[in-house]
N, C-alpha and C. Protein backbone atom coordinates (compact mmCIF):
# COMPACT_ATOMS: atom_id res chain seq x y z
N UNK A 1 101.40 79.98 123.32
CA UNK A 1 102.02 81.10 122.63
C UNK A 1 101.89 82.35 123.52
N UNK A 2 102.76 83.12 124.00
CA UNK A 2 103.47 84.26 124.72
C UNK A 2 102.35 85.63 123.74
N UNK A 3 101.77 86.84 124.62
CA UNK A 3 101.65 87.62 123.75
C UNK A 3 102.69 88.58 123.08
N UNK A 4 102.82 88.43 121.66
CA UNK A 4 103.76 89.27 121.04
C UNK A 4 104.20 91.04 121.16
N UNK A 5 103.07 91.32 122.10
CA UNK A 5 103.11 92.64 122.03
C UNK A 5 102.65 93.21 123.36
N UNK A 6 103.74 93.89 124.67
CA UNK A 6 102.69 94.51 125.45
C UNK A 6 101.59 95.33 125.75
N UNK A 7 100.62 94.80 126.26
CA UNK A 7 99.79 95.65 126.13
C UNK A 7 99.75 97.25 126.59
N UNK A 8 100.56 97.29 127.76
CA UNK A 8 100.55 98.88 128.49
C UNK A 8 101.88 99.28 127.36
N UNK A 9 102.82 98.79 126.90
CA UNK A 9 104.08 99.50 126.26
C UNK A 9 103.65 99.58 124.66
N UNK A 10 102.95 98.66 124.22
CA UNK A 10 103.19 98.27 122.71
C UNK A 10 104.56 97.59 122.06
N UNK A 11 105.16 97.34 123.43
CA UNK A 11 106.70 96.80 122.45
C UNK A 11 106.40 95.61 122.15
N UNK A 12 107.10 95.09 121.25
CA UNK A 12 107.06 93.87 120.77
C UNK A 12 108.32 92.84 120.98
N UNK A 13 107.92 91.74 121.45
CA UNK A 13 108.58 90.74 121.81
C UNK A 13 109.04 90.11 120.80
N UNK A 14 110.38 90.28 120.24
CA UNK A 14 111.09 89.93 119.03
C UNK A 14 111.21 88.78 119.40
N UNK A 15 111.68 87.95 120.97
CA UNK A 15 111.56 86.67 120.65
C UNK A 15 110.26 85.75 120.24
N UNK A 16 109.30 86.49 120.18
CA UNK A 16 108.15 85.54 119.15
C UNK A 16 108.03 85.59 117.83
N UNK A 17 108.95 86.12 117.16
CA UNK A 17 109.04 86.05 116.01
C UNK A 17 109.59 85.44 115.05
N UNK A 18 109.79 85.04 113.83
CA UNK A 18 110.42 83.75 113.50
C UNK A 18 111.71 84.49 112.23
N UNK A 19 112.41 83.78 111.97
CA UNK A 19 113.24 84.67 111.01
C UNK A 19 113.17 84.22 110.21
N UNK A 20 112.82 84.75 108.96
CA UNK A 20 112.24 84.13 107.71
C UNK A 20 113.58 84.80 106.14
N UNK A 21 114.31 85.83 105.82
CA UNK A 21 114.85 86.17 105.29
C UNK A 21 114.57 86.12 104.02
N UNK A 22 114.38 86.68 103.29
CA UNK A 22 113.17 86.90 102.14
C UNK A 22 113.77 86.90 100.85
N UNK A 23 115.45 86.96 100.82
CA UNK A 23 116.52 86.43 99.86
C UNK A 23 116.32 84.67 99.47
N UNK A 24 116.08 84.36 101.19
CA UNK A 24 116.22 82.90 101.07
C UNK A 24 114.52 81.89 100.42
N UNK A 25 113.53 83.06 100.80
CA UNK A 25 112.29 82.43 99.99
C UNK A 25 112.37 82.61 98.85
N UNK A 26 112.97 84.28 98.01
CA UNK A 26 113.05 84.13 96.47
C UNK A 26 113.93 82.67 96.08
N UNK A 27 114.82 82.92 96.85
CA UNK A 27 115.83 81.75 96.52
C UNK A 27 115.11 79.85 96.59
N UNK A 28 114.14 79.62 96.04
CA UNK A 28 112.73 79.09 96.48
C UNK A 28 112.77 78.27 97.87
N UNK A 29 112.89 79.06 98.54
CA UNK A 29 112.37 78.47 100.25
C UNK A 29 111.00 78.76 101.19
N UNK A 30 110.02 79.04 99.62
CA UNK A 30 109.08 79.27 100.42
C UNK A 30 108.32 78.05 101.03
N UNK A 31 108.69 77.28 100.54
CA UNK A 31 107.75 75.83 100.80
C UNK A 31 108.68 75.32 102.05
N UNK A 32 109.85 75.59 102.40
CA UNK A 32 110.23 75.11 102.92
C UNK A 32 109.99 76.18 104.63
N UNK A 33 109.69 77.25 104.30
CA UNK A 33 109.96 78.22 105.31
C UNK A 33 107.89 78.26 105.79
N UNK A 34 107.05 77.67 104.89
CA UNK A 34 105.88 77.56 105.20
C UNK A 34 106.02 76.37 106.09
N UNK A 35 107.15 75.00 105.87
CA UNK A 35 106.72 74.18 107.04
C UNK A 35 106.60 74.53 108.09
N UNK A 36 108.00 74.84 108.38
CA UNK A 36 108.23 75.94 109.81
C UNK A 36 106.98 76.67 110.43
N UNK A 37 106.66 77.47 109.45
CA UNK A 37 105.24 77.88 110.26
C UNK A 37 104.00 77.40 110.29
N UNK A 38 103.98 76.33 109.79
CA UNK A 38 102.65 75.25 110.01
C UNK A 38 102.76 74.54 111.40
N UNK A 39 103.78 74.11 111.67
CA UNK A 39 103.36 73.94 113.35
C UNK A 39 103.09 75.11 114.30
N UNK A 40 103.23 76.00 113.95
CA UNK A 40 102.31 77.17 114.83
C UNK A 40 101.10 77.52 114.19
N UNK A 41 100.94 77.07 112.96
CA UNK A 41 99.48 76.75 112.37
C UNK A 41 98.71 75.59 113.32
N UNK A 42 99.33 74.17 112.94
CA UNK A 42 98.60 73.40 113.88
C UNK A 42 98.74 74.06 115.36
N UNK A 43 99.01 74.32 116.06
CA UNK A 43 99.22 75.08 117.50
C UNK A 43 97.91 75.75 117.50
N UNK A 44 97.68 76.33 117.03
CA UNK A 44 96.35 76.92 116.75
C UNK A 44 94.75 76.56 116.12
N UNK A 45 95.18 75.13 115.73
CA UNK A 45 94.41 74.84 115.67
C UNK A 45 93.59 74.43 113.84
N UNK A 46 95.09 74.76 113.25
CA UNK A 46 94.63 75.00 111.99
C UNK A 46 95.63 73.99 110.73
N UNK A 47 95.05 73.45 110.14
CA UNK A 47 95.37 72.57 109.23
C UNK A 47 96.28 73.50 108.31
N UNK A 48 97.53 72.72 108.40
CA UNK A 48 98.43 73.02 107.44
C UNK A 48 97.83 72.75 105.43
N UNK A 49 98.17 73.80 104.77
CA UNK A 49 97.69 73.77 103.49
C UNK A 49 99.12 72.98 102.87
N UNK A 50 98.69 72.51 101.50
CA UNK A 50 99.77 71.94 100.99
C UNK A 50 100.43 73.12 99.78
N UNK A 51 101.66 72.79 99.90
CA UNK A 51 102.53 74.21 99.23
C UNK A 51 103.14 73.35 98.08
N UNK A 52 103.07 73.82 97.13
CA UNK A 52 104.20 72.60 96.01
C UNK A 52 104.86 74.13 95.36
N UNK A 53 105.77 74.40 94.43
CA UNK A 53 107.01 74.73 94.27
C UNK A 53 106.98 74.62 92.64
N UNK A 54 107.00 75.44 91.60
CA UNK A 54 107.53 74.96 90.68
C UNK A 54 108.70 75.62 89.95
N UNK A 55 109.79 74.76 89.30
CA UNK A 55 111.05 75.69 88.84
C UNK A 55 111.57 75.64 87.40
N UNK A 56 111.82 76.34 86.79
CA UNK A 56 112.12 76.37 85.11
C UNK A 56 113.59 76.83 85.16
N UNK A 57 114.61 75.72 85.80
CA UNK A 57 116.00 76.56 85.65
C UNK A 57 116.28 77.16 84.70
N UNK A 58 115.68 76.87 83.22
CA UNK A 58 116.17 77.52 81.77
C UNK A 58 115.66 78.17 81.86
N UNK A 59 114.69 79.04 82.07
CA UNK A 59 113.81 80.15 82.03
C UNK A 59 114.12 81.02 83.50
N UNK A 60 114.88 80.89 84.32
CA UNK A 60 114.99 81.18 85.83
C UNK A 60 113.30 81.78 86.32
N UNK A 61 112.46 81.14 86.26
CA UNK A 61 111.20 81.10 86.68
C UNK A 61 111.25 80.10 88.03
N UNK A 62 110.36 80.88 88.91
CA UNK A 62 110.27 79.87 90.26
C UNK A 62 108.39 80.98 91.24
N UNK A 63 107.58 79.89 90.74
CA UNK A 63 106.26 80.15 91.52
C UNK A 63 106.09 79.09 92.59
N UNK A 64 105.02 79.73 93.38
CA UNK A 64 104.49 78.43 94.06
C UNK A 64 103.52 78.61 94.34
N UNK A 65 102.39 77.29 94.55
CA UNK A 65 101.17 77.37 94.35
C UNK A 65 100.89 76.82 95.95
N UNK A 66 99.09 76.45 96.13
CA UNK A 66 98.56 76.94 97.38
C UNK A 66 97.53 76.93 97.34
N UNK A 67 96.29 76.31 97.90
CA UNK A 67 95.01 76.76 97.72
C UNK A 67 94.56 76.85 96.45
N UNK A 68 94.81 76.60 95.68
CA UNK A 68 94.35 77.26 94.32
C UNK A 68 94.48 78.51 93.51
N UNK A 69 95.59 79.04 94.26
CA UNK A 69 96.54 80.45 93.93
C UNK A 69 97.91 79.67 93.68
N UNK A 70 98.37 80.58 92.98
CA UNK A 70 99.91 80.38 92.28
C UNK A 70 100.31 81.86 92.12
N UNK A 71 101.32 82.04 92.62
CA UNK A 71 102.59 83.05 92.95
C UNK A 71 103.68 83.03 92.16
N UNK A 72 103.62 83.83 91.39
CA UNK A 72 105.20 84.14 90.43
C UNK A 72 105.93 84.26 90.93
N UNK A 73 107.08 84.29 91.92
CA UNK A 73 108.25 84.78 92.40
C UNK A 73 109.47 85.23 91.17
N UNK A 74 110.07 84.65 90.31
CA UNK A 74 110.87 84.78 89.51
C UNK A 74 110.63 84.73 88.22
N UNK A 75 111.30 85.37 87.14
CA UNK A 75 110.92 84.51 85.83
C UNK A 75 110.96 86.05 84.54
N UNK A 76 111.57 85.46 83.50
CA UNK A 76 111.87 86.19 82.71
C UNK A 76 110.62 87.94 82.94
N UNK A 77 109.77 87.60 82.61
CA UNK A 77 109.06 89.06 82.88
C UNK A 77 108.88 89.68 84.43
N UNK A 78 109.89 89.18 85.70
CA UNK A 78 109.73 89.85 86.48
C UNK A 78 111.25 90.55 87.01
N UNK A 79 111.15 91.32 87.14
CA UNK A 79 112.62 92.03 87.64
C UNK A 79 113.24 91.87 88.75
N UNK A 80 114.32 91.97 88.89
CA UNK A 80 114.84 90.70 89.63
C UNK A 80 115.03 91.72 91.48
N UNK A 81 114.37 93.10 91.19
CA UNK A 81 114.02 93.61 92.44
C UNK A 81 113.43 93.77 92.83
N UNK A 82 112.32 92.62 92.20
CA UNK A 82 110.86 92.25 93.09
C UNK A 82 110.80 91.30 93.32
N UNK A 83 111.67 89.82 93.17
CA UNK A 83 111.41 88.50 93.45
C UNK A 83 111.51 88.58 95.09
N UNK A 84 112.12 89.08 95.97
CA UNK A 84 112.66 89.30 97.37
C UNK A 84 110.88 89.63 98.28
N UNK A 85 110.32 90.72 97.59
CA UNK A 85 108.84 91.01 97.92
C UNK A 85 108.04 90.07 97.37
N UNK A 86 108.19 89.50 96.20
CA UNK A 86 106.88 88.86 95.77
C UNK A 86 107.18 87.37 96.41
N UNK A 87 108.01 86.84 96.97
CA UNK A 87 108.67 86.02 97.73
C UNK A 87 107.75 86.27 99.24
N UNK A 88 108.12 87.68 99.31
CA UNK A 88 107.74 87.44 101.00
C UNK A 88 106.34 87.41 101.26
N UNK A 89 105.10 88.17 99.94
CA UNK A 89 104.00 88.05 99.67
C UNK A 89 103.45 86.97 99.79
N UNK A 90 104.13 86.21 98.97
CA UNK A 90 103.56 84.82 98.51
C UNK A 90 103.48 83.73 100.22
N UNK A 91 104.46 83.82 100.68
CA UNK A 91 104.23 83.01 102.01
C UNK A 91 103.37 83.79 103.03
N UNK A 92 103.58 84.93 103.07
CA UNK A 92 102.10 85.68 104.39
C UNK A 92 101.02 85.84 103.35
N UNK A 93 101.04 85.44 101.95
CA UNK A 93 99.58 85.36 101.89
C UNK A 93 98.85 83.99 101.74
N UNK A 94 99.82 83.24 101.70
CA UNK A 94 99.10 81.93 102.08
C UNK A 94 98.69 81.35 103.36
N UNK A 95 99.75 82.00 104.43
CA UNK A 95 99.58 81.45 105.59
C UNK A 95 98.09 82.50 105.90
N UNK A 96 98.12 83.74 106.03
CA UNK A 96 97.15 84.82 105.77
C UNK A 96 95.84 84.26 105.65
N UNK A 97 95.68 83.56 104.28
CA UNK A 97 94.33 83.14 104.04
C UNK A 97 93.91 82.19 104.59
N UNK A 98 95.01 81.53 105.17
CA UNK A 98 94.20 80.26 106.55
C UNK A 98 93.72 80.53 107.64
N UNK A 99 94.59 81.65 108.07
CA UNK A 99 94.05 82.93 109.10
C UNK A 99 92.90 83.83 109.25
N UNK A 100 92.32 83.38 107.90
CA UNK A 100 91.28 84.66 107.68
C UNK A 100 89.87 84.69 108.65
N UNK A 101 90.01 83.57 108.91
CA UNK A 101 88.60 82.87 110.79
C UNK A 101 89.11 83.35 111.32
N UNK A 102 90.18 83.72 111.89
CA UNK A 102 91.38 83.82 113.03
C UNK A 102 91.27 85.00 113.79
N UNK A 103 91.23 84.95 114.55
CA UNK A 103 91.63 86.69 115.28
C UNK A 103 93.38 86.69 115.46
N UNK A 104 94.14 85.60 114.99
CA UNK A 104 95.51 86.47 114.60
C UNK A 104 95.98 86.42 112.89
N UNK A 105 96.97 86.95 112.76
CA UNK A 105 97.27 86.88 111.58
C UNK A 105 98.86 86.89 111.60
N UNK A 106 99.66 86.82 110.58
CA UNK A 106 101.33 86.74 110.54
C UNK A 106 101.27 87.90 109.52
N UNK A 107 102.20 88.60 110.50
CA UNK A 107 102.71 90.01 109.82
C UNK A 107 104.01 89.99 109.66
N UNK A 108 104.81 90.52 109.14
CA UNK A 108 106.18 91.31 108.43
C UNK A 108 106.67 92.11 109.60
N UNK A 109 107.91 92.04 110.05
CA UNK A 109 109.05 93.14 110.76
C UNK A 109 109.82 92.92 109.63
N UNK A 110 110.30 94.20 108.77
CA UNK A 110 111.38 94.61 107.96
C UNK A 110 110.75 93.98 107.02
N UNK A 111 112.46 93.47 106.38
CA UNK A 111 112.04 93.00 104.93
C UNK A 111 113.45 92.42 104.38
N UNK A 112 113.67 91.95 103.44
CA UNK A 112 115.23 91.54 102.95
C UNK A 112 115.67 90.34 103.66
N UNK A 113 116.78 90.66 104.37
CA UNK A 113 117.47 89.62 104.98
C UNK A 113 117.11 89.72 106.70
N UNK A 114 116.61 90.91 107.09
CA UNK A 114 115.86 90.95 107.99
C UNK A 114 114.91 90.69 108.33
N UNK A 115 114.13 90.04 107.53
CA UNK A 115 113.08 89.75 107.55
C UNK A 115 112.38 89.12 108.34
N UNK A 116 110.97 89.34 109.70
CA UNK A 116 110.65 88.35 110.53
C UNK A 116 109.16 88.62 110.31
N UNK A 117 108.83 87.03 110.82
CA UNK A 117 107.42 87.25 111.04
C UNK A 117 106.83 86.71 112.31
N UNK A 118 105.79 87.35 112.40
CA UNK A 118 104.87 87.64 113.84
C UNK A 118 103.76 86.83 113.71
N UNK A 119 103.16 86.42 114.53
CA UNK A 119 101.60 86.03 114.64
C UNK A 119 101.39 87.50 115.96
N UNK A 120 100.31 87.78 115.25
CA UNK A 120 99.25 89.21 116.34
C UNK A 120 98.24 88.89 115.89
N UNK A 121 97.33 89.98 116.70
CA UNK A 121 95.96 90.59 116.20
C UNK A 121 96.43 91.66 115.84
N UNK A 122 94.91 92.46 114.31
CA UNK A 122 95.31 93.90 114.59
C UNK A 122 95.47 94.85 115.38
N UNK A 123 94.92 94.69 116.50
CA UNK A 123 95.16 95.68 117.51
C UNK A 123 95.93 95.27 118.22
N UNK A 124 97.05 94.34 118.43
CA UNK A 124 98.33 94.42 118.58
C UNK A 124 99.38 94.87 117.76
N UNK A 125 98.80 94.61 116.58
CA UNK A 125 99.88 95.40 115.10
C UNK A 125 100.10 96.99 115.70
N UNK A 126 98.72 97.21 115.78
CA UNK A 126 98.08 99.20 115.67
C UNK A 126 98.74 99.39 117.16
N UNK A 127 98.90 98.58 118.49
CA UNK A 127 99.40 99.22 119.73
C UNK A 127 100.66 98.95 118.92
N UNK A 128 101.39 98.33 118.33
CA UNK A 128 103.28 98.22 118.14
C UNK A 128 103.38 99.48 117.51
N UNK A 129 102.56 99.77 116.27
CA UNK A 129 102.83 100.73 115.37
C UNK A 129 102.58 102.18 116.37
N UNK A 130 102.29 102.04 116.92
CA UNK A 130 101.84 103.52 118.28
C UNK A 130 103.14 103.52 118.87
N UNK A 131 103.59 102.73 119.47
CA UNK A 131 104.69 102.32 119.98
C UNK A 131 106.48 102.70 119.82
N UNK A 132 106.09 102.45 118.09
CA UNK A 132 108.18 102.58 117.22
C UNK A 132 107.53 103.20 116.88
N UNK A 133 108.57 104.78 117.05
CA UNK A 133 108.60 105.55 116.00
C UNK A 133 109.00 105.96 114.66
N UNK A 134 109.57 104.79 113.83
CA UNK A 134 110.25 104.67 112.63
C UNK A 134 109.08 103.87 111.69
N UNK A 135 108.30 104.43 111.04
CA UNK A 135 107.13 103.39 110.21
C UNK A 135 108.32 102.45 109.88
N UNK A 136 109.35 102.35 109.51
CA UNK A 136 109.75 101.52 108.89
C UNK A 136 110.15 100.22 109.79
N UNK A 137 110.28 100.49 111.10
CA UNK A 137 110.01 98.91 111.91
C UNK A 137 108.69 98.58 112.17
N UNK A 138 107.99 99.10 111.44
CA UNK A 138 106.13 99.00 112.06
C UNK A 138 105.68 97.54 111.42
N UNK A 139 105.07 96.83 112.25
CA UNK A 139 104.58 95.55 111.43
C UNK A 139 103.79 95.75 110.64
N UNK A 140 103.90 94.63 109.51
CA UNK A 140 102.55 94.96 108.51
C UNK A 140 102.55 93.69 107.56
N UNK A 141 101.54 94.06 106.57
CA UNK A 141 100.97 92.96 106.09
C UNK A 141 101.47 93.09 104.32
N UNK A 142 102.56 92.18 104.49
CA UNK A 142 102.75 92.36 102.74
C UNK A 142 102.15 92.26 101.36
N UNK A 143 102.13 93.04 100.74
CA UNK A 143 101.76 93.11 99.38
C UNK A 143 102.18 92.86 98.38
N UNK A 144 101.57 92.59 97.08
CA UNK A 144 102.16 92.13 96.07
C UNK A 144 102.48 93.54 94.97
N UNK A 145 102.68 94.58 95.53
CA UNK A 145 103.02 95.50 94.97
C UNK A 145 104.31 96.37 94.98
N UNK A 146 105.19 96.20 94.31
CA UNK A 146 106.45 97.50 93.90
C UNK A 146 106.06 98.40 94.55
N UNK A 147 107.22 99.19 94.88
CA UNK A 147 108.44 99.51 95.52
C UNK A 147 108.50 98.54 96.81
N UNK A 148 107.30 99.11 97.35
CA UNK A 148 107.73 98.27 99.00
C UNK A 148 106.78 97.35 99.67
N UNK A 149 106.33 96.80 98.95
CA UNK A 149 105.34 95.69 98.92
C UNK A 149 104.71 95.62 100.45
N UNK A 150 103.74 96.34 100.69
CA UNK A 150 103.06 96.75 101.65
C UNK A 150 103.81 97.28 103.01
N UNK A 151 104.92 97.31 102.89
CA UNK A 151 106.29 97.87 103.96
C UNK A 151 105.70 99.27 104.51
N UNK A 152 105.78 99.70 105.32
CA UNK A 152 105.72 101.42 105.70
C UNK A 152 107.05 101.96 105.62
N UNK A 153 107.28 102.92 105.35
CA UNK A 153 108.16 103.20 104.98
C UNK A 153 108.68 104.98 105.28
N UNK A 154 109.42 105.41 105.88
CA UNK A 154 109.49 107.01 106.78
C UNK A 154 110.00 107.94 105.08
């Protein structure tokens, strides 16, 4: 694996990043968009976790579980302009918590249909974010919280 970020510039090497589109995980592709990044899990050295998926077309409910965490993405009590974030949550925080030995981690560029993700360290995150001057291309680590689910944002 290439480092994602120079060290003397801070730019970041978009071709190490993977395109994940965060329409297409609400749309339930998170299990499918976690395979994808389990071979750069094993690459590293790290056992892929098992992801299962569950869906209530009558209820338009869609979670997925993990470790022993389960993720709401959709479903009558959530509004339907947070399934896109709680979508993109739910996969960097699973891959995240396998990471947590790790000196890298998978971070967020953008969000939506732009959506990519990175493997760094933090102090490759903190040289990128030095780097763009728009917080809003700054990498980061998503949250399960409304408006902008851990996004920076200008």
């Amino acid at each position: 694996m290439t480092d994602p970020v120079d060290d003397r510039t801070g730019a970041i090497d978009y071709d190490a990043a993977l395109m994940l589109d965060a329409e297409e995980l609400a749309e339930q592709g998170v299990a499918a968009a976690y395979v994808e990044l389990s071979t750069r899990l094993s690459e590293l050295g790290i056992e892929p976790a098992f992801v299962s998926e569950s869906v209530d077309a009558e209820a338009g409910a869609y979670a997925v579980q993990s470790g022993g965490t389960s993720y709401s993405i959709s479903g009558p009590s959530i509004p339907a302009s947070h399934c896109w974030g709680l979508a993109t949550y739910a996969l960097f925080d699973i891959v995240n918590r396998q990471l947590a030995r790790h000196r890298l981690a998978l971070y967020a560029i953008n969000g939506g249909n732009d959506l990519f993700g990175i493997f760094m360290t933090p102090a490759q995150a903190a040289r990128a974010r030095g780097a763009l001057p728009r917080k809003s291309d700054w990498p980061y680590m998503p949250t399960h919280e409304p408006d902008w689910f851990g996004m920076y944002h200008d």
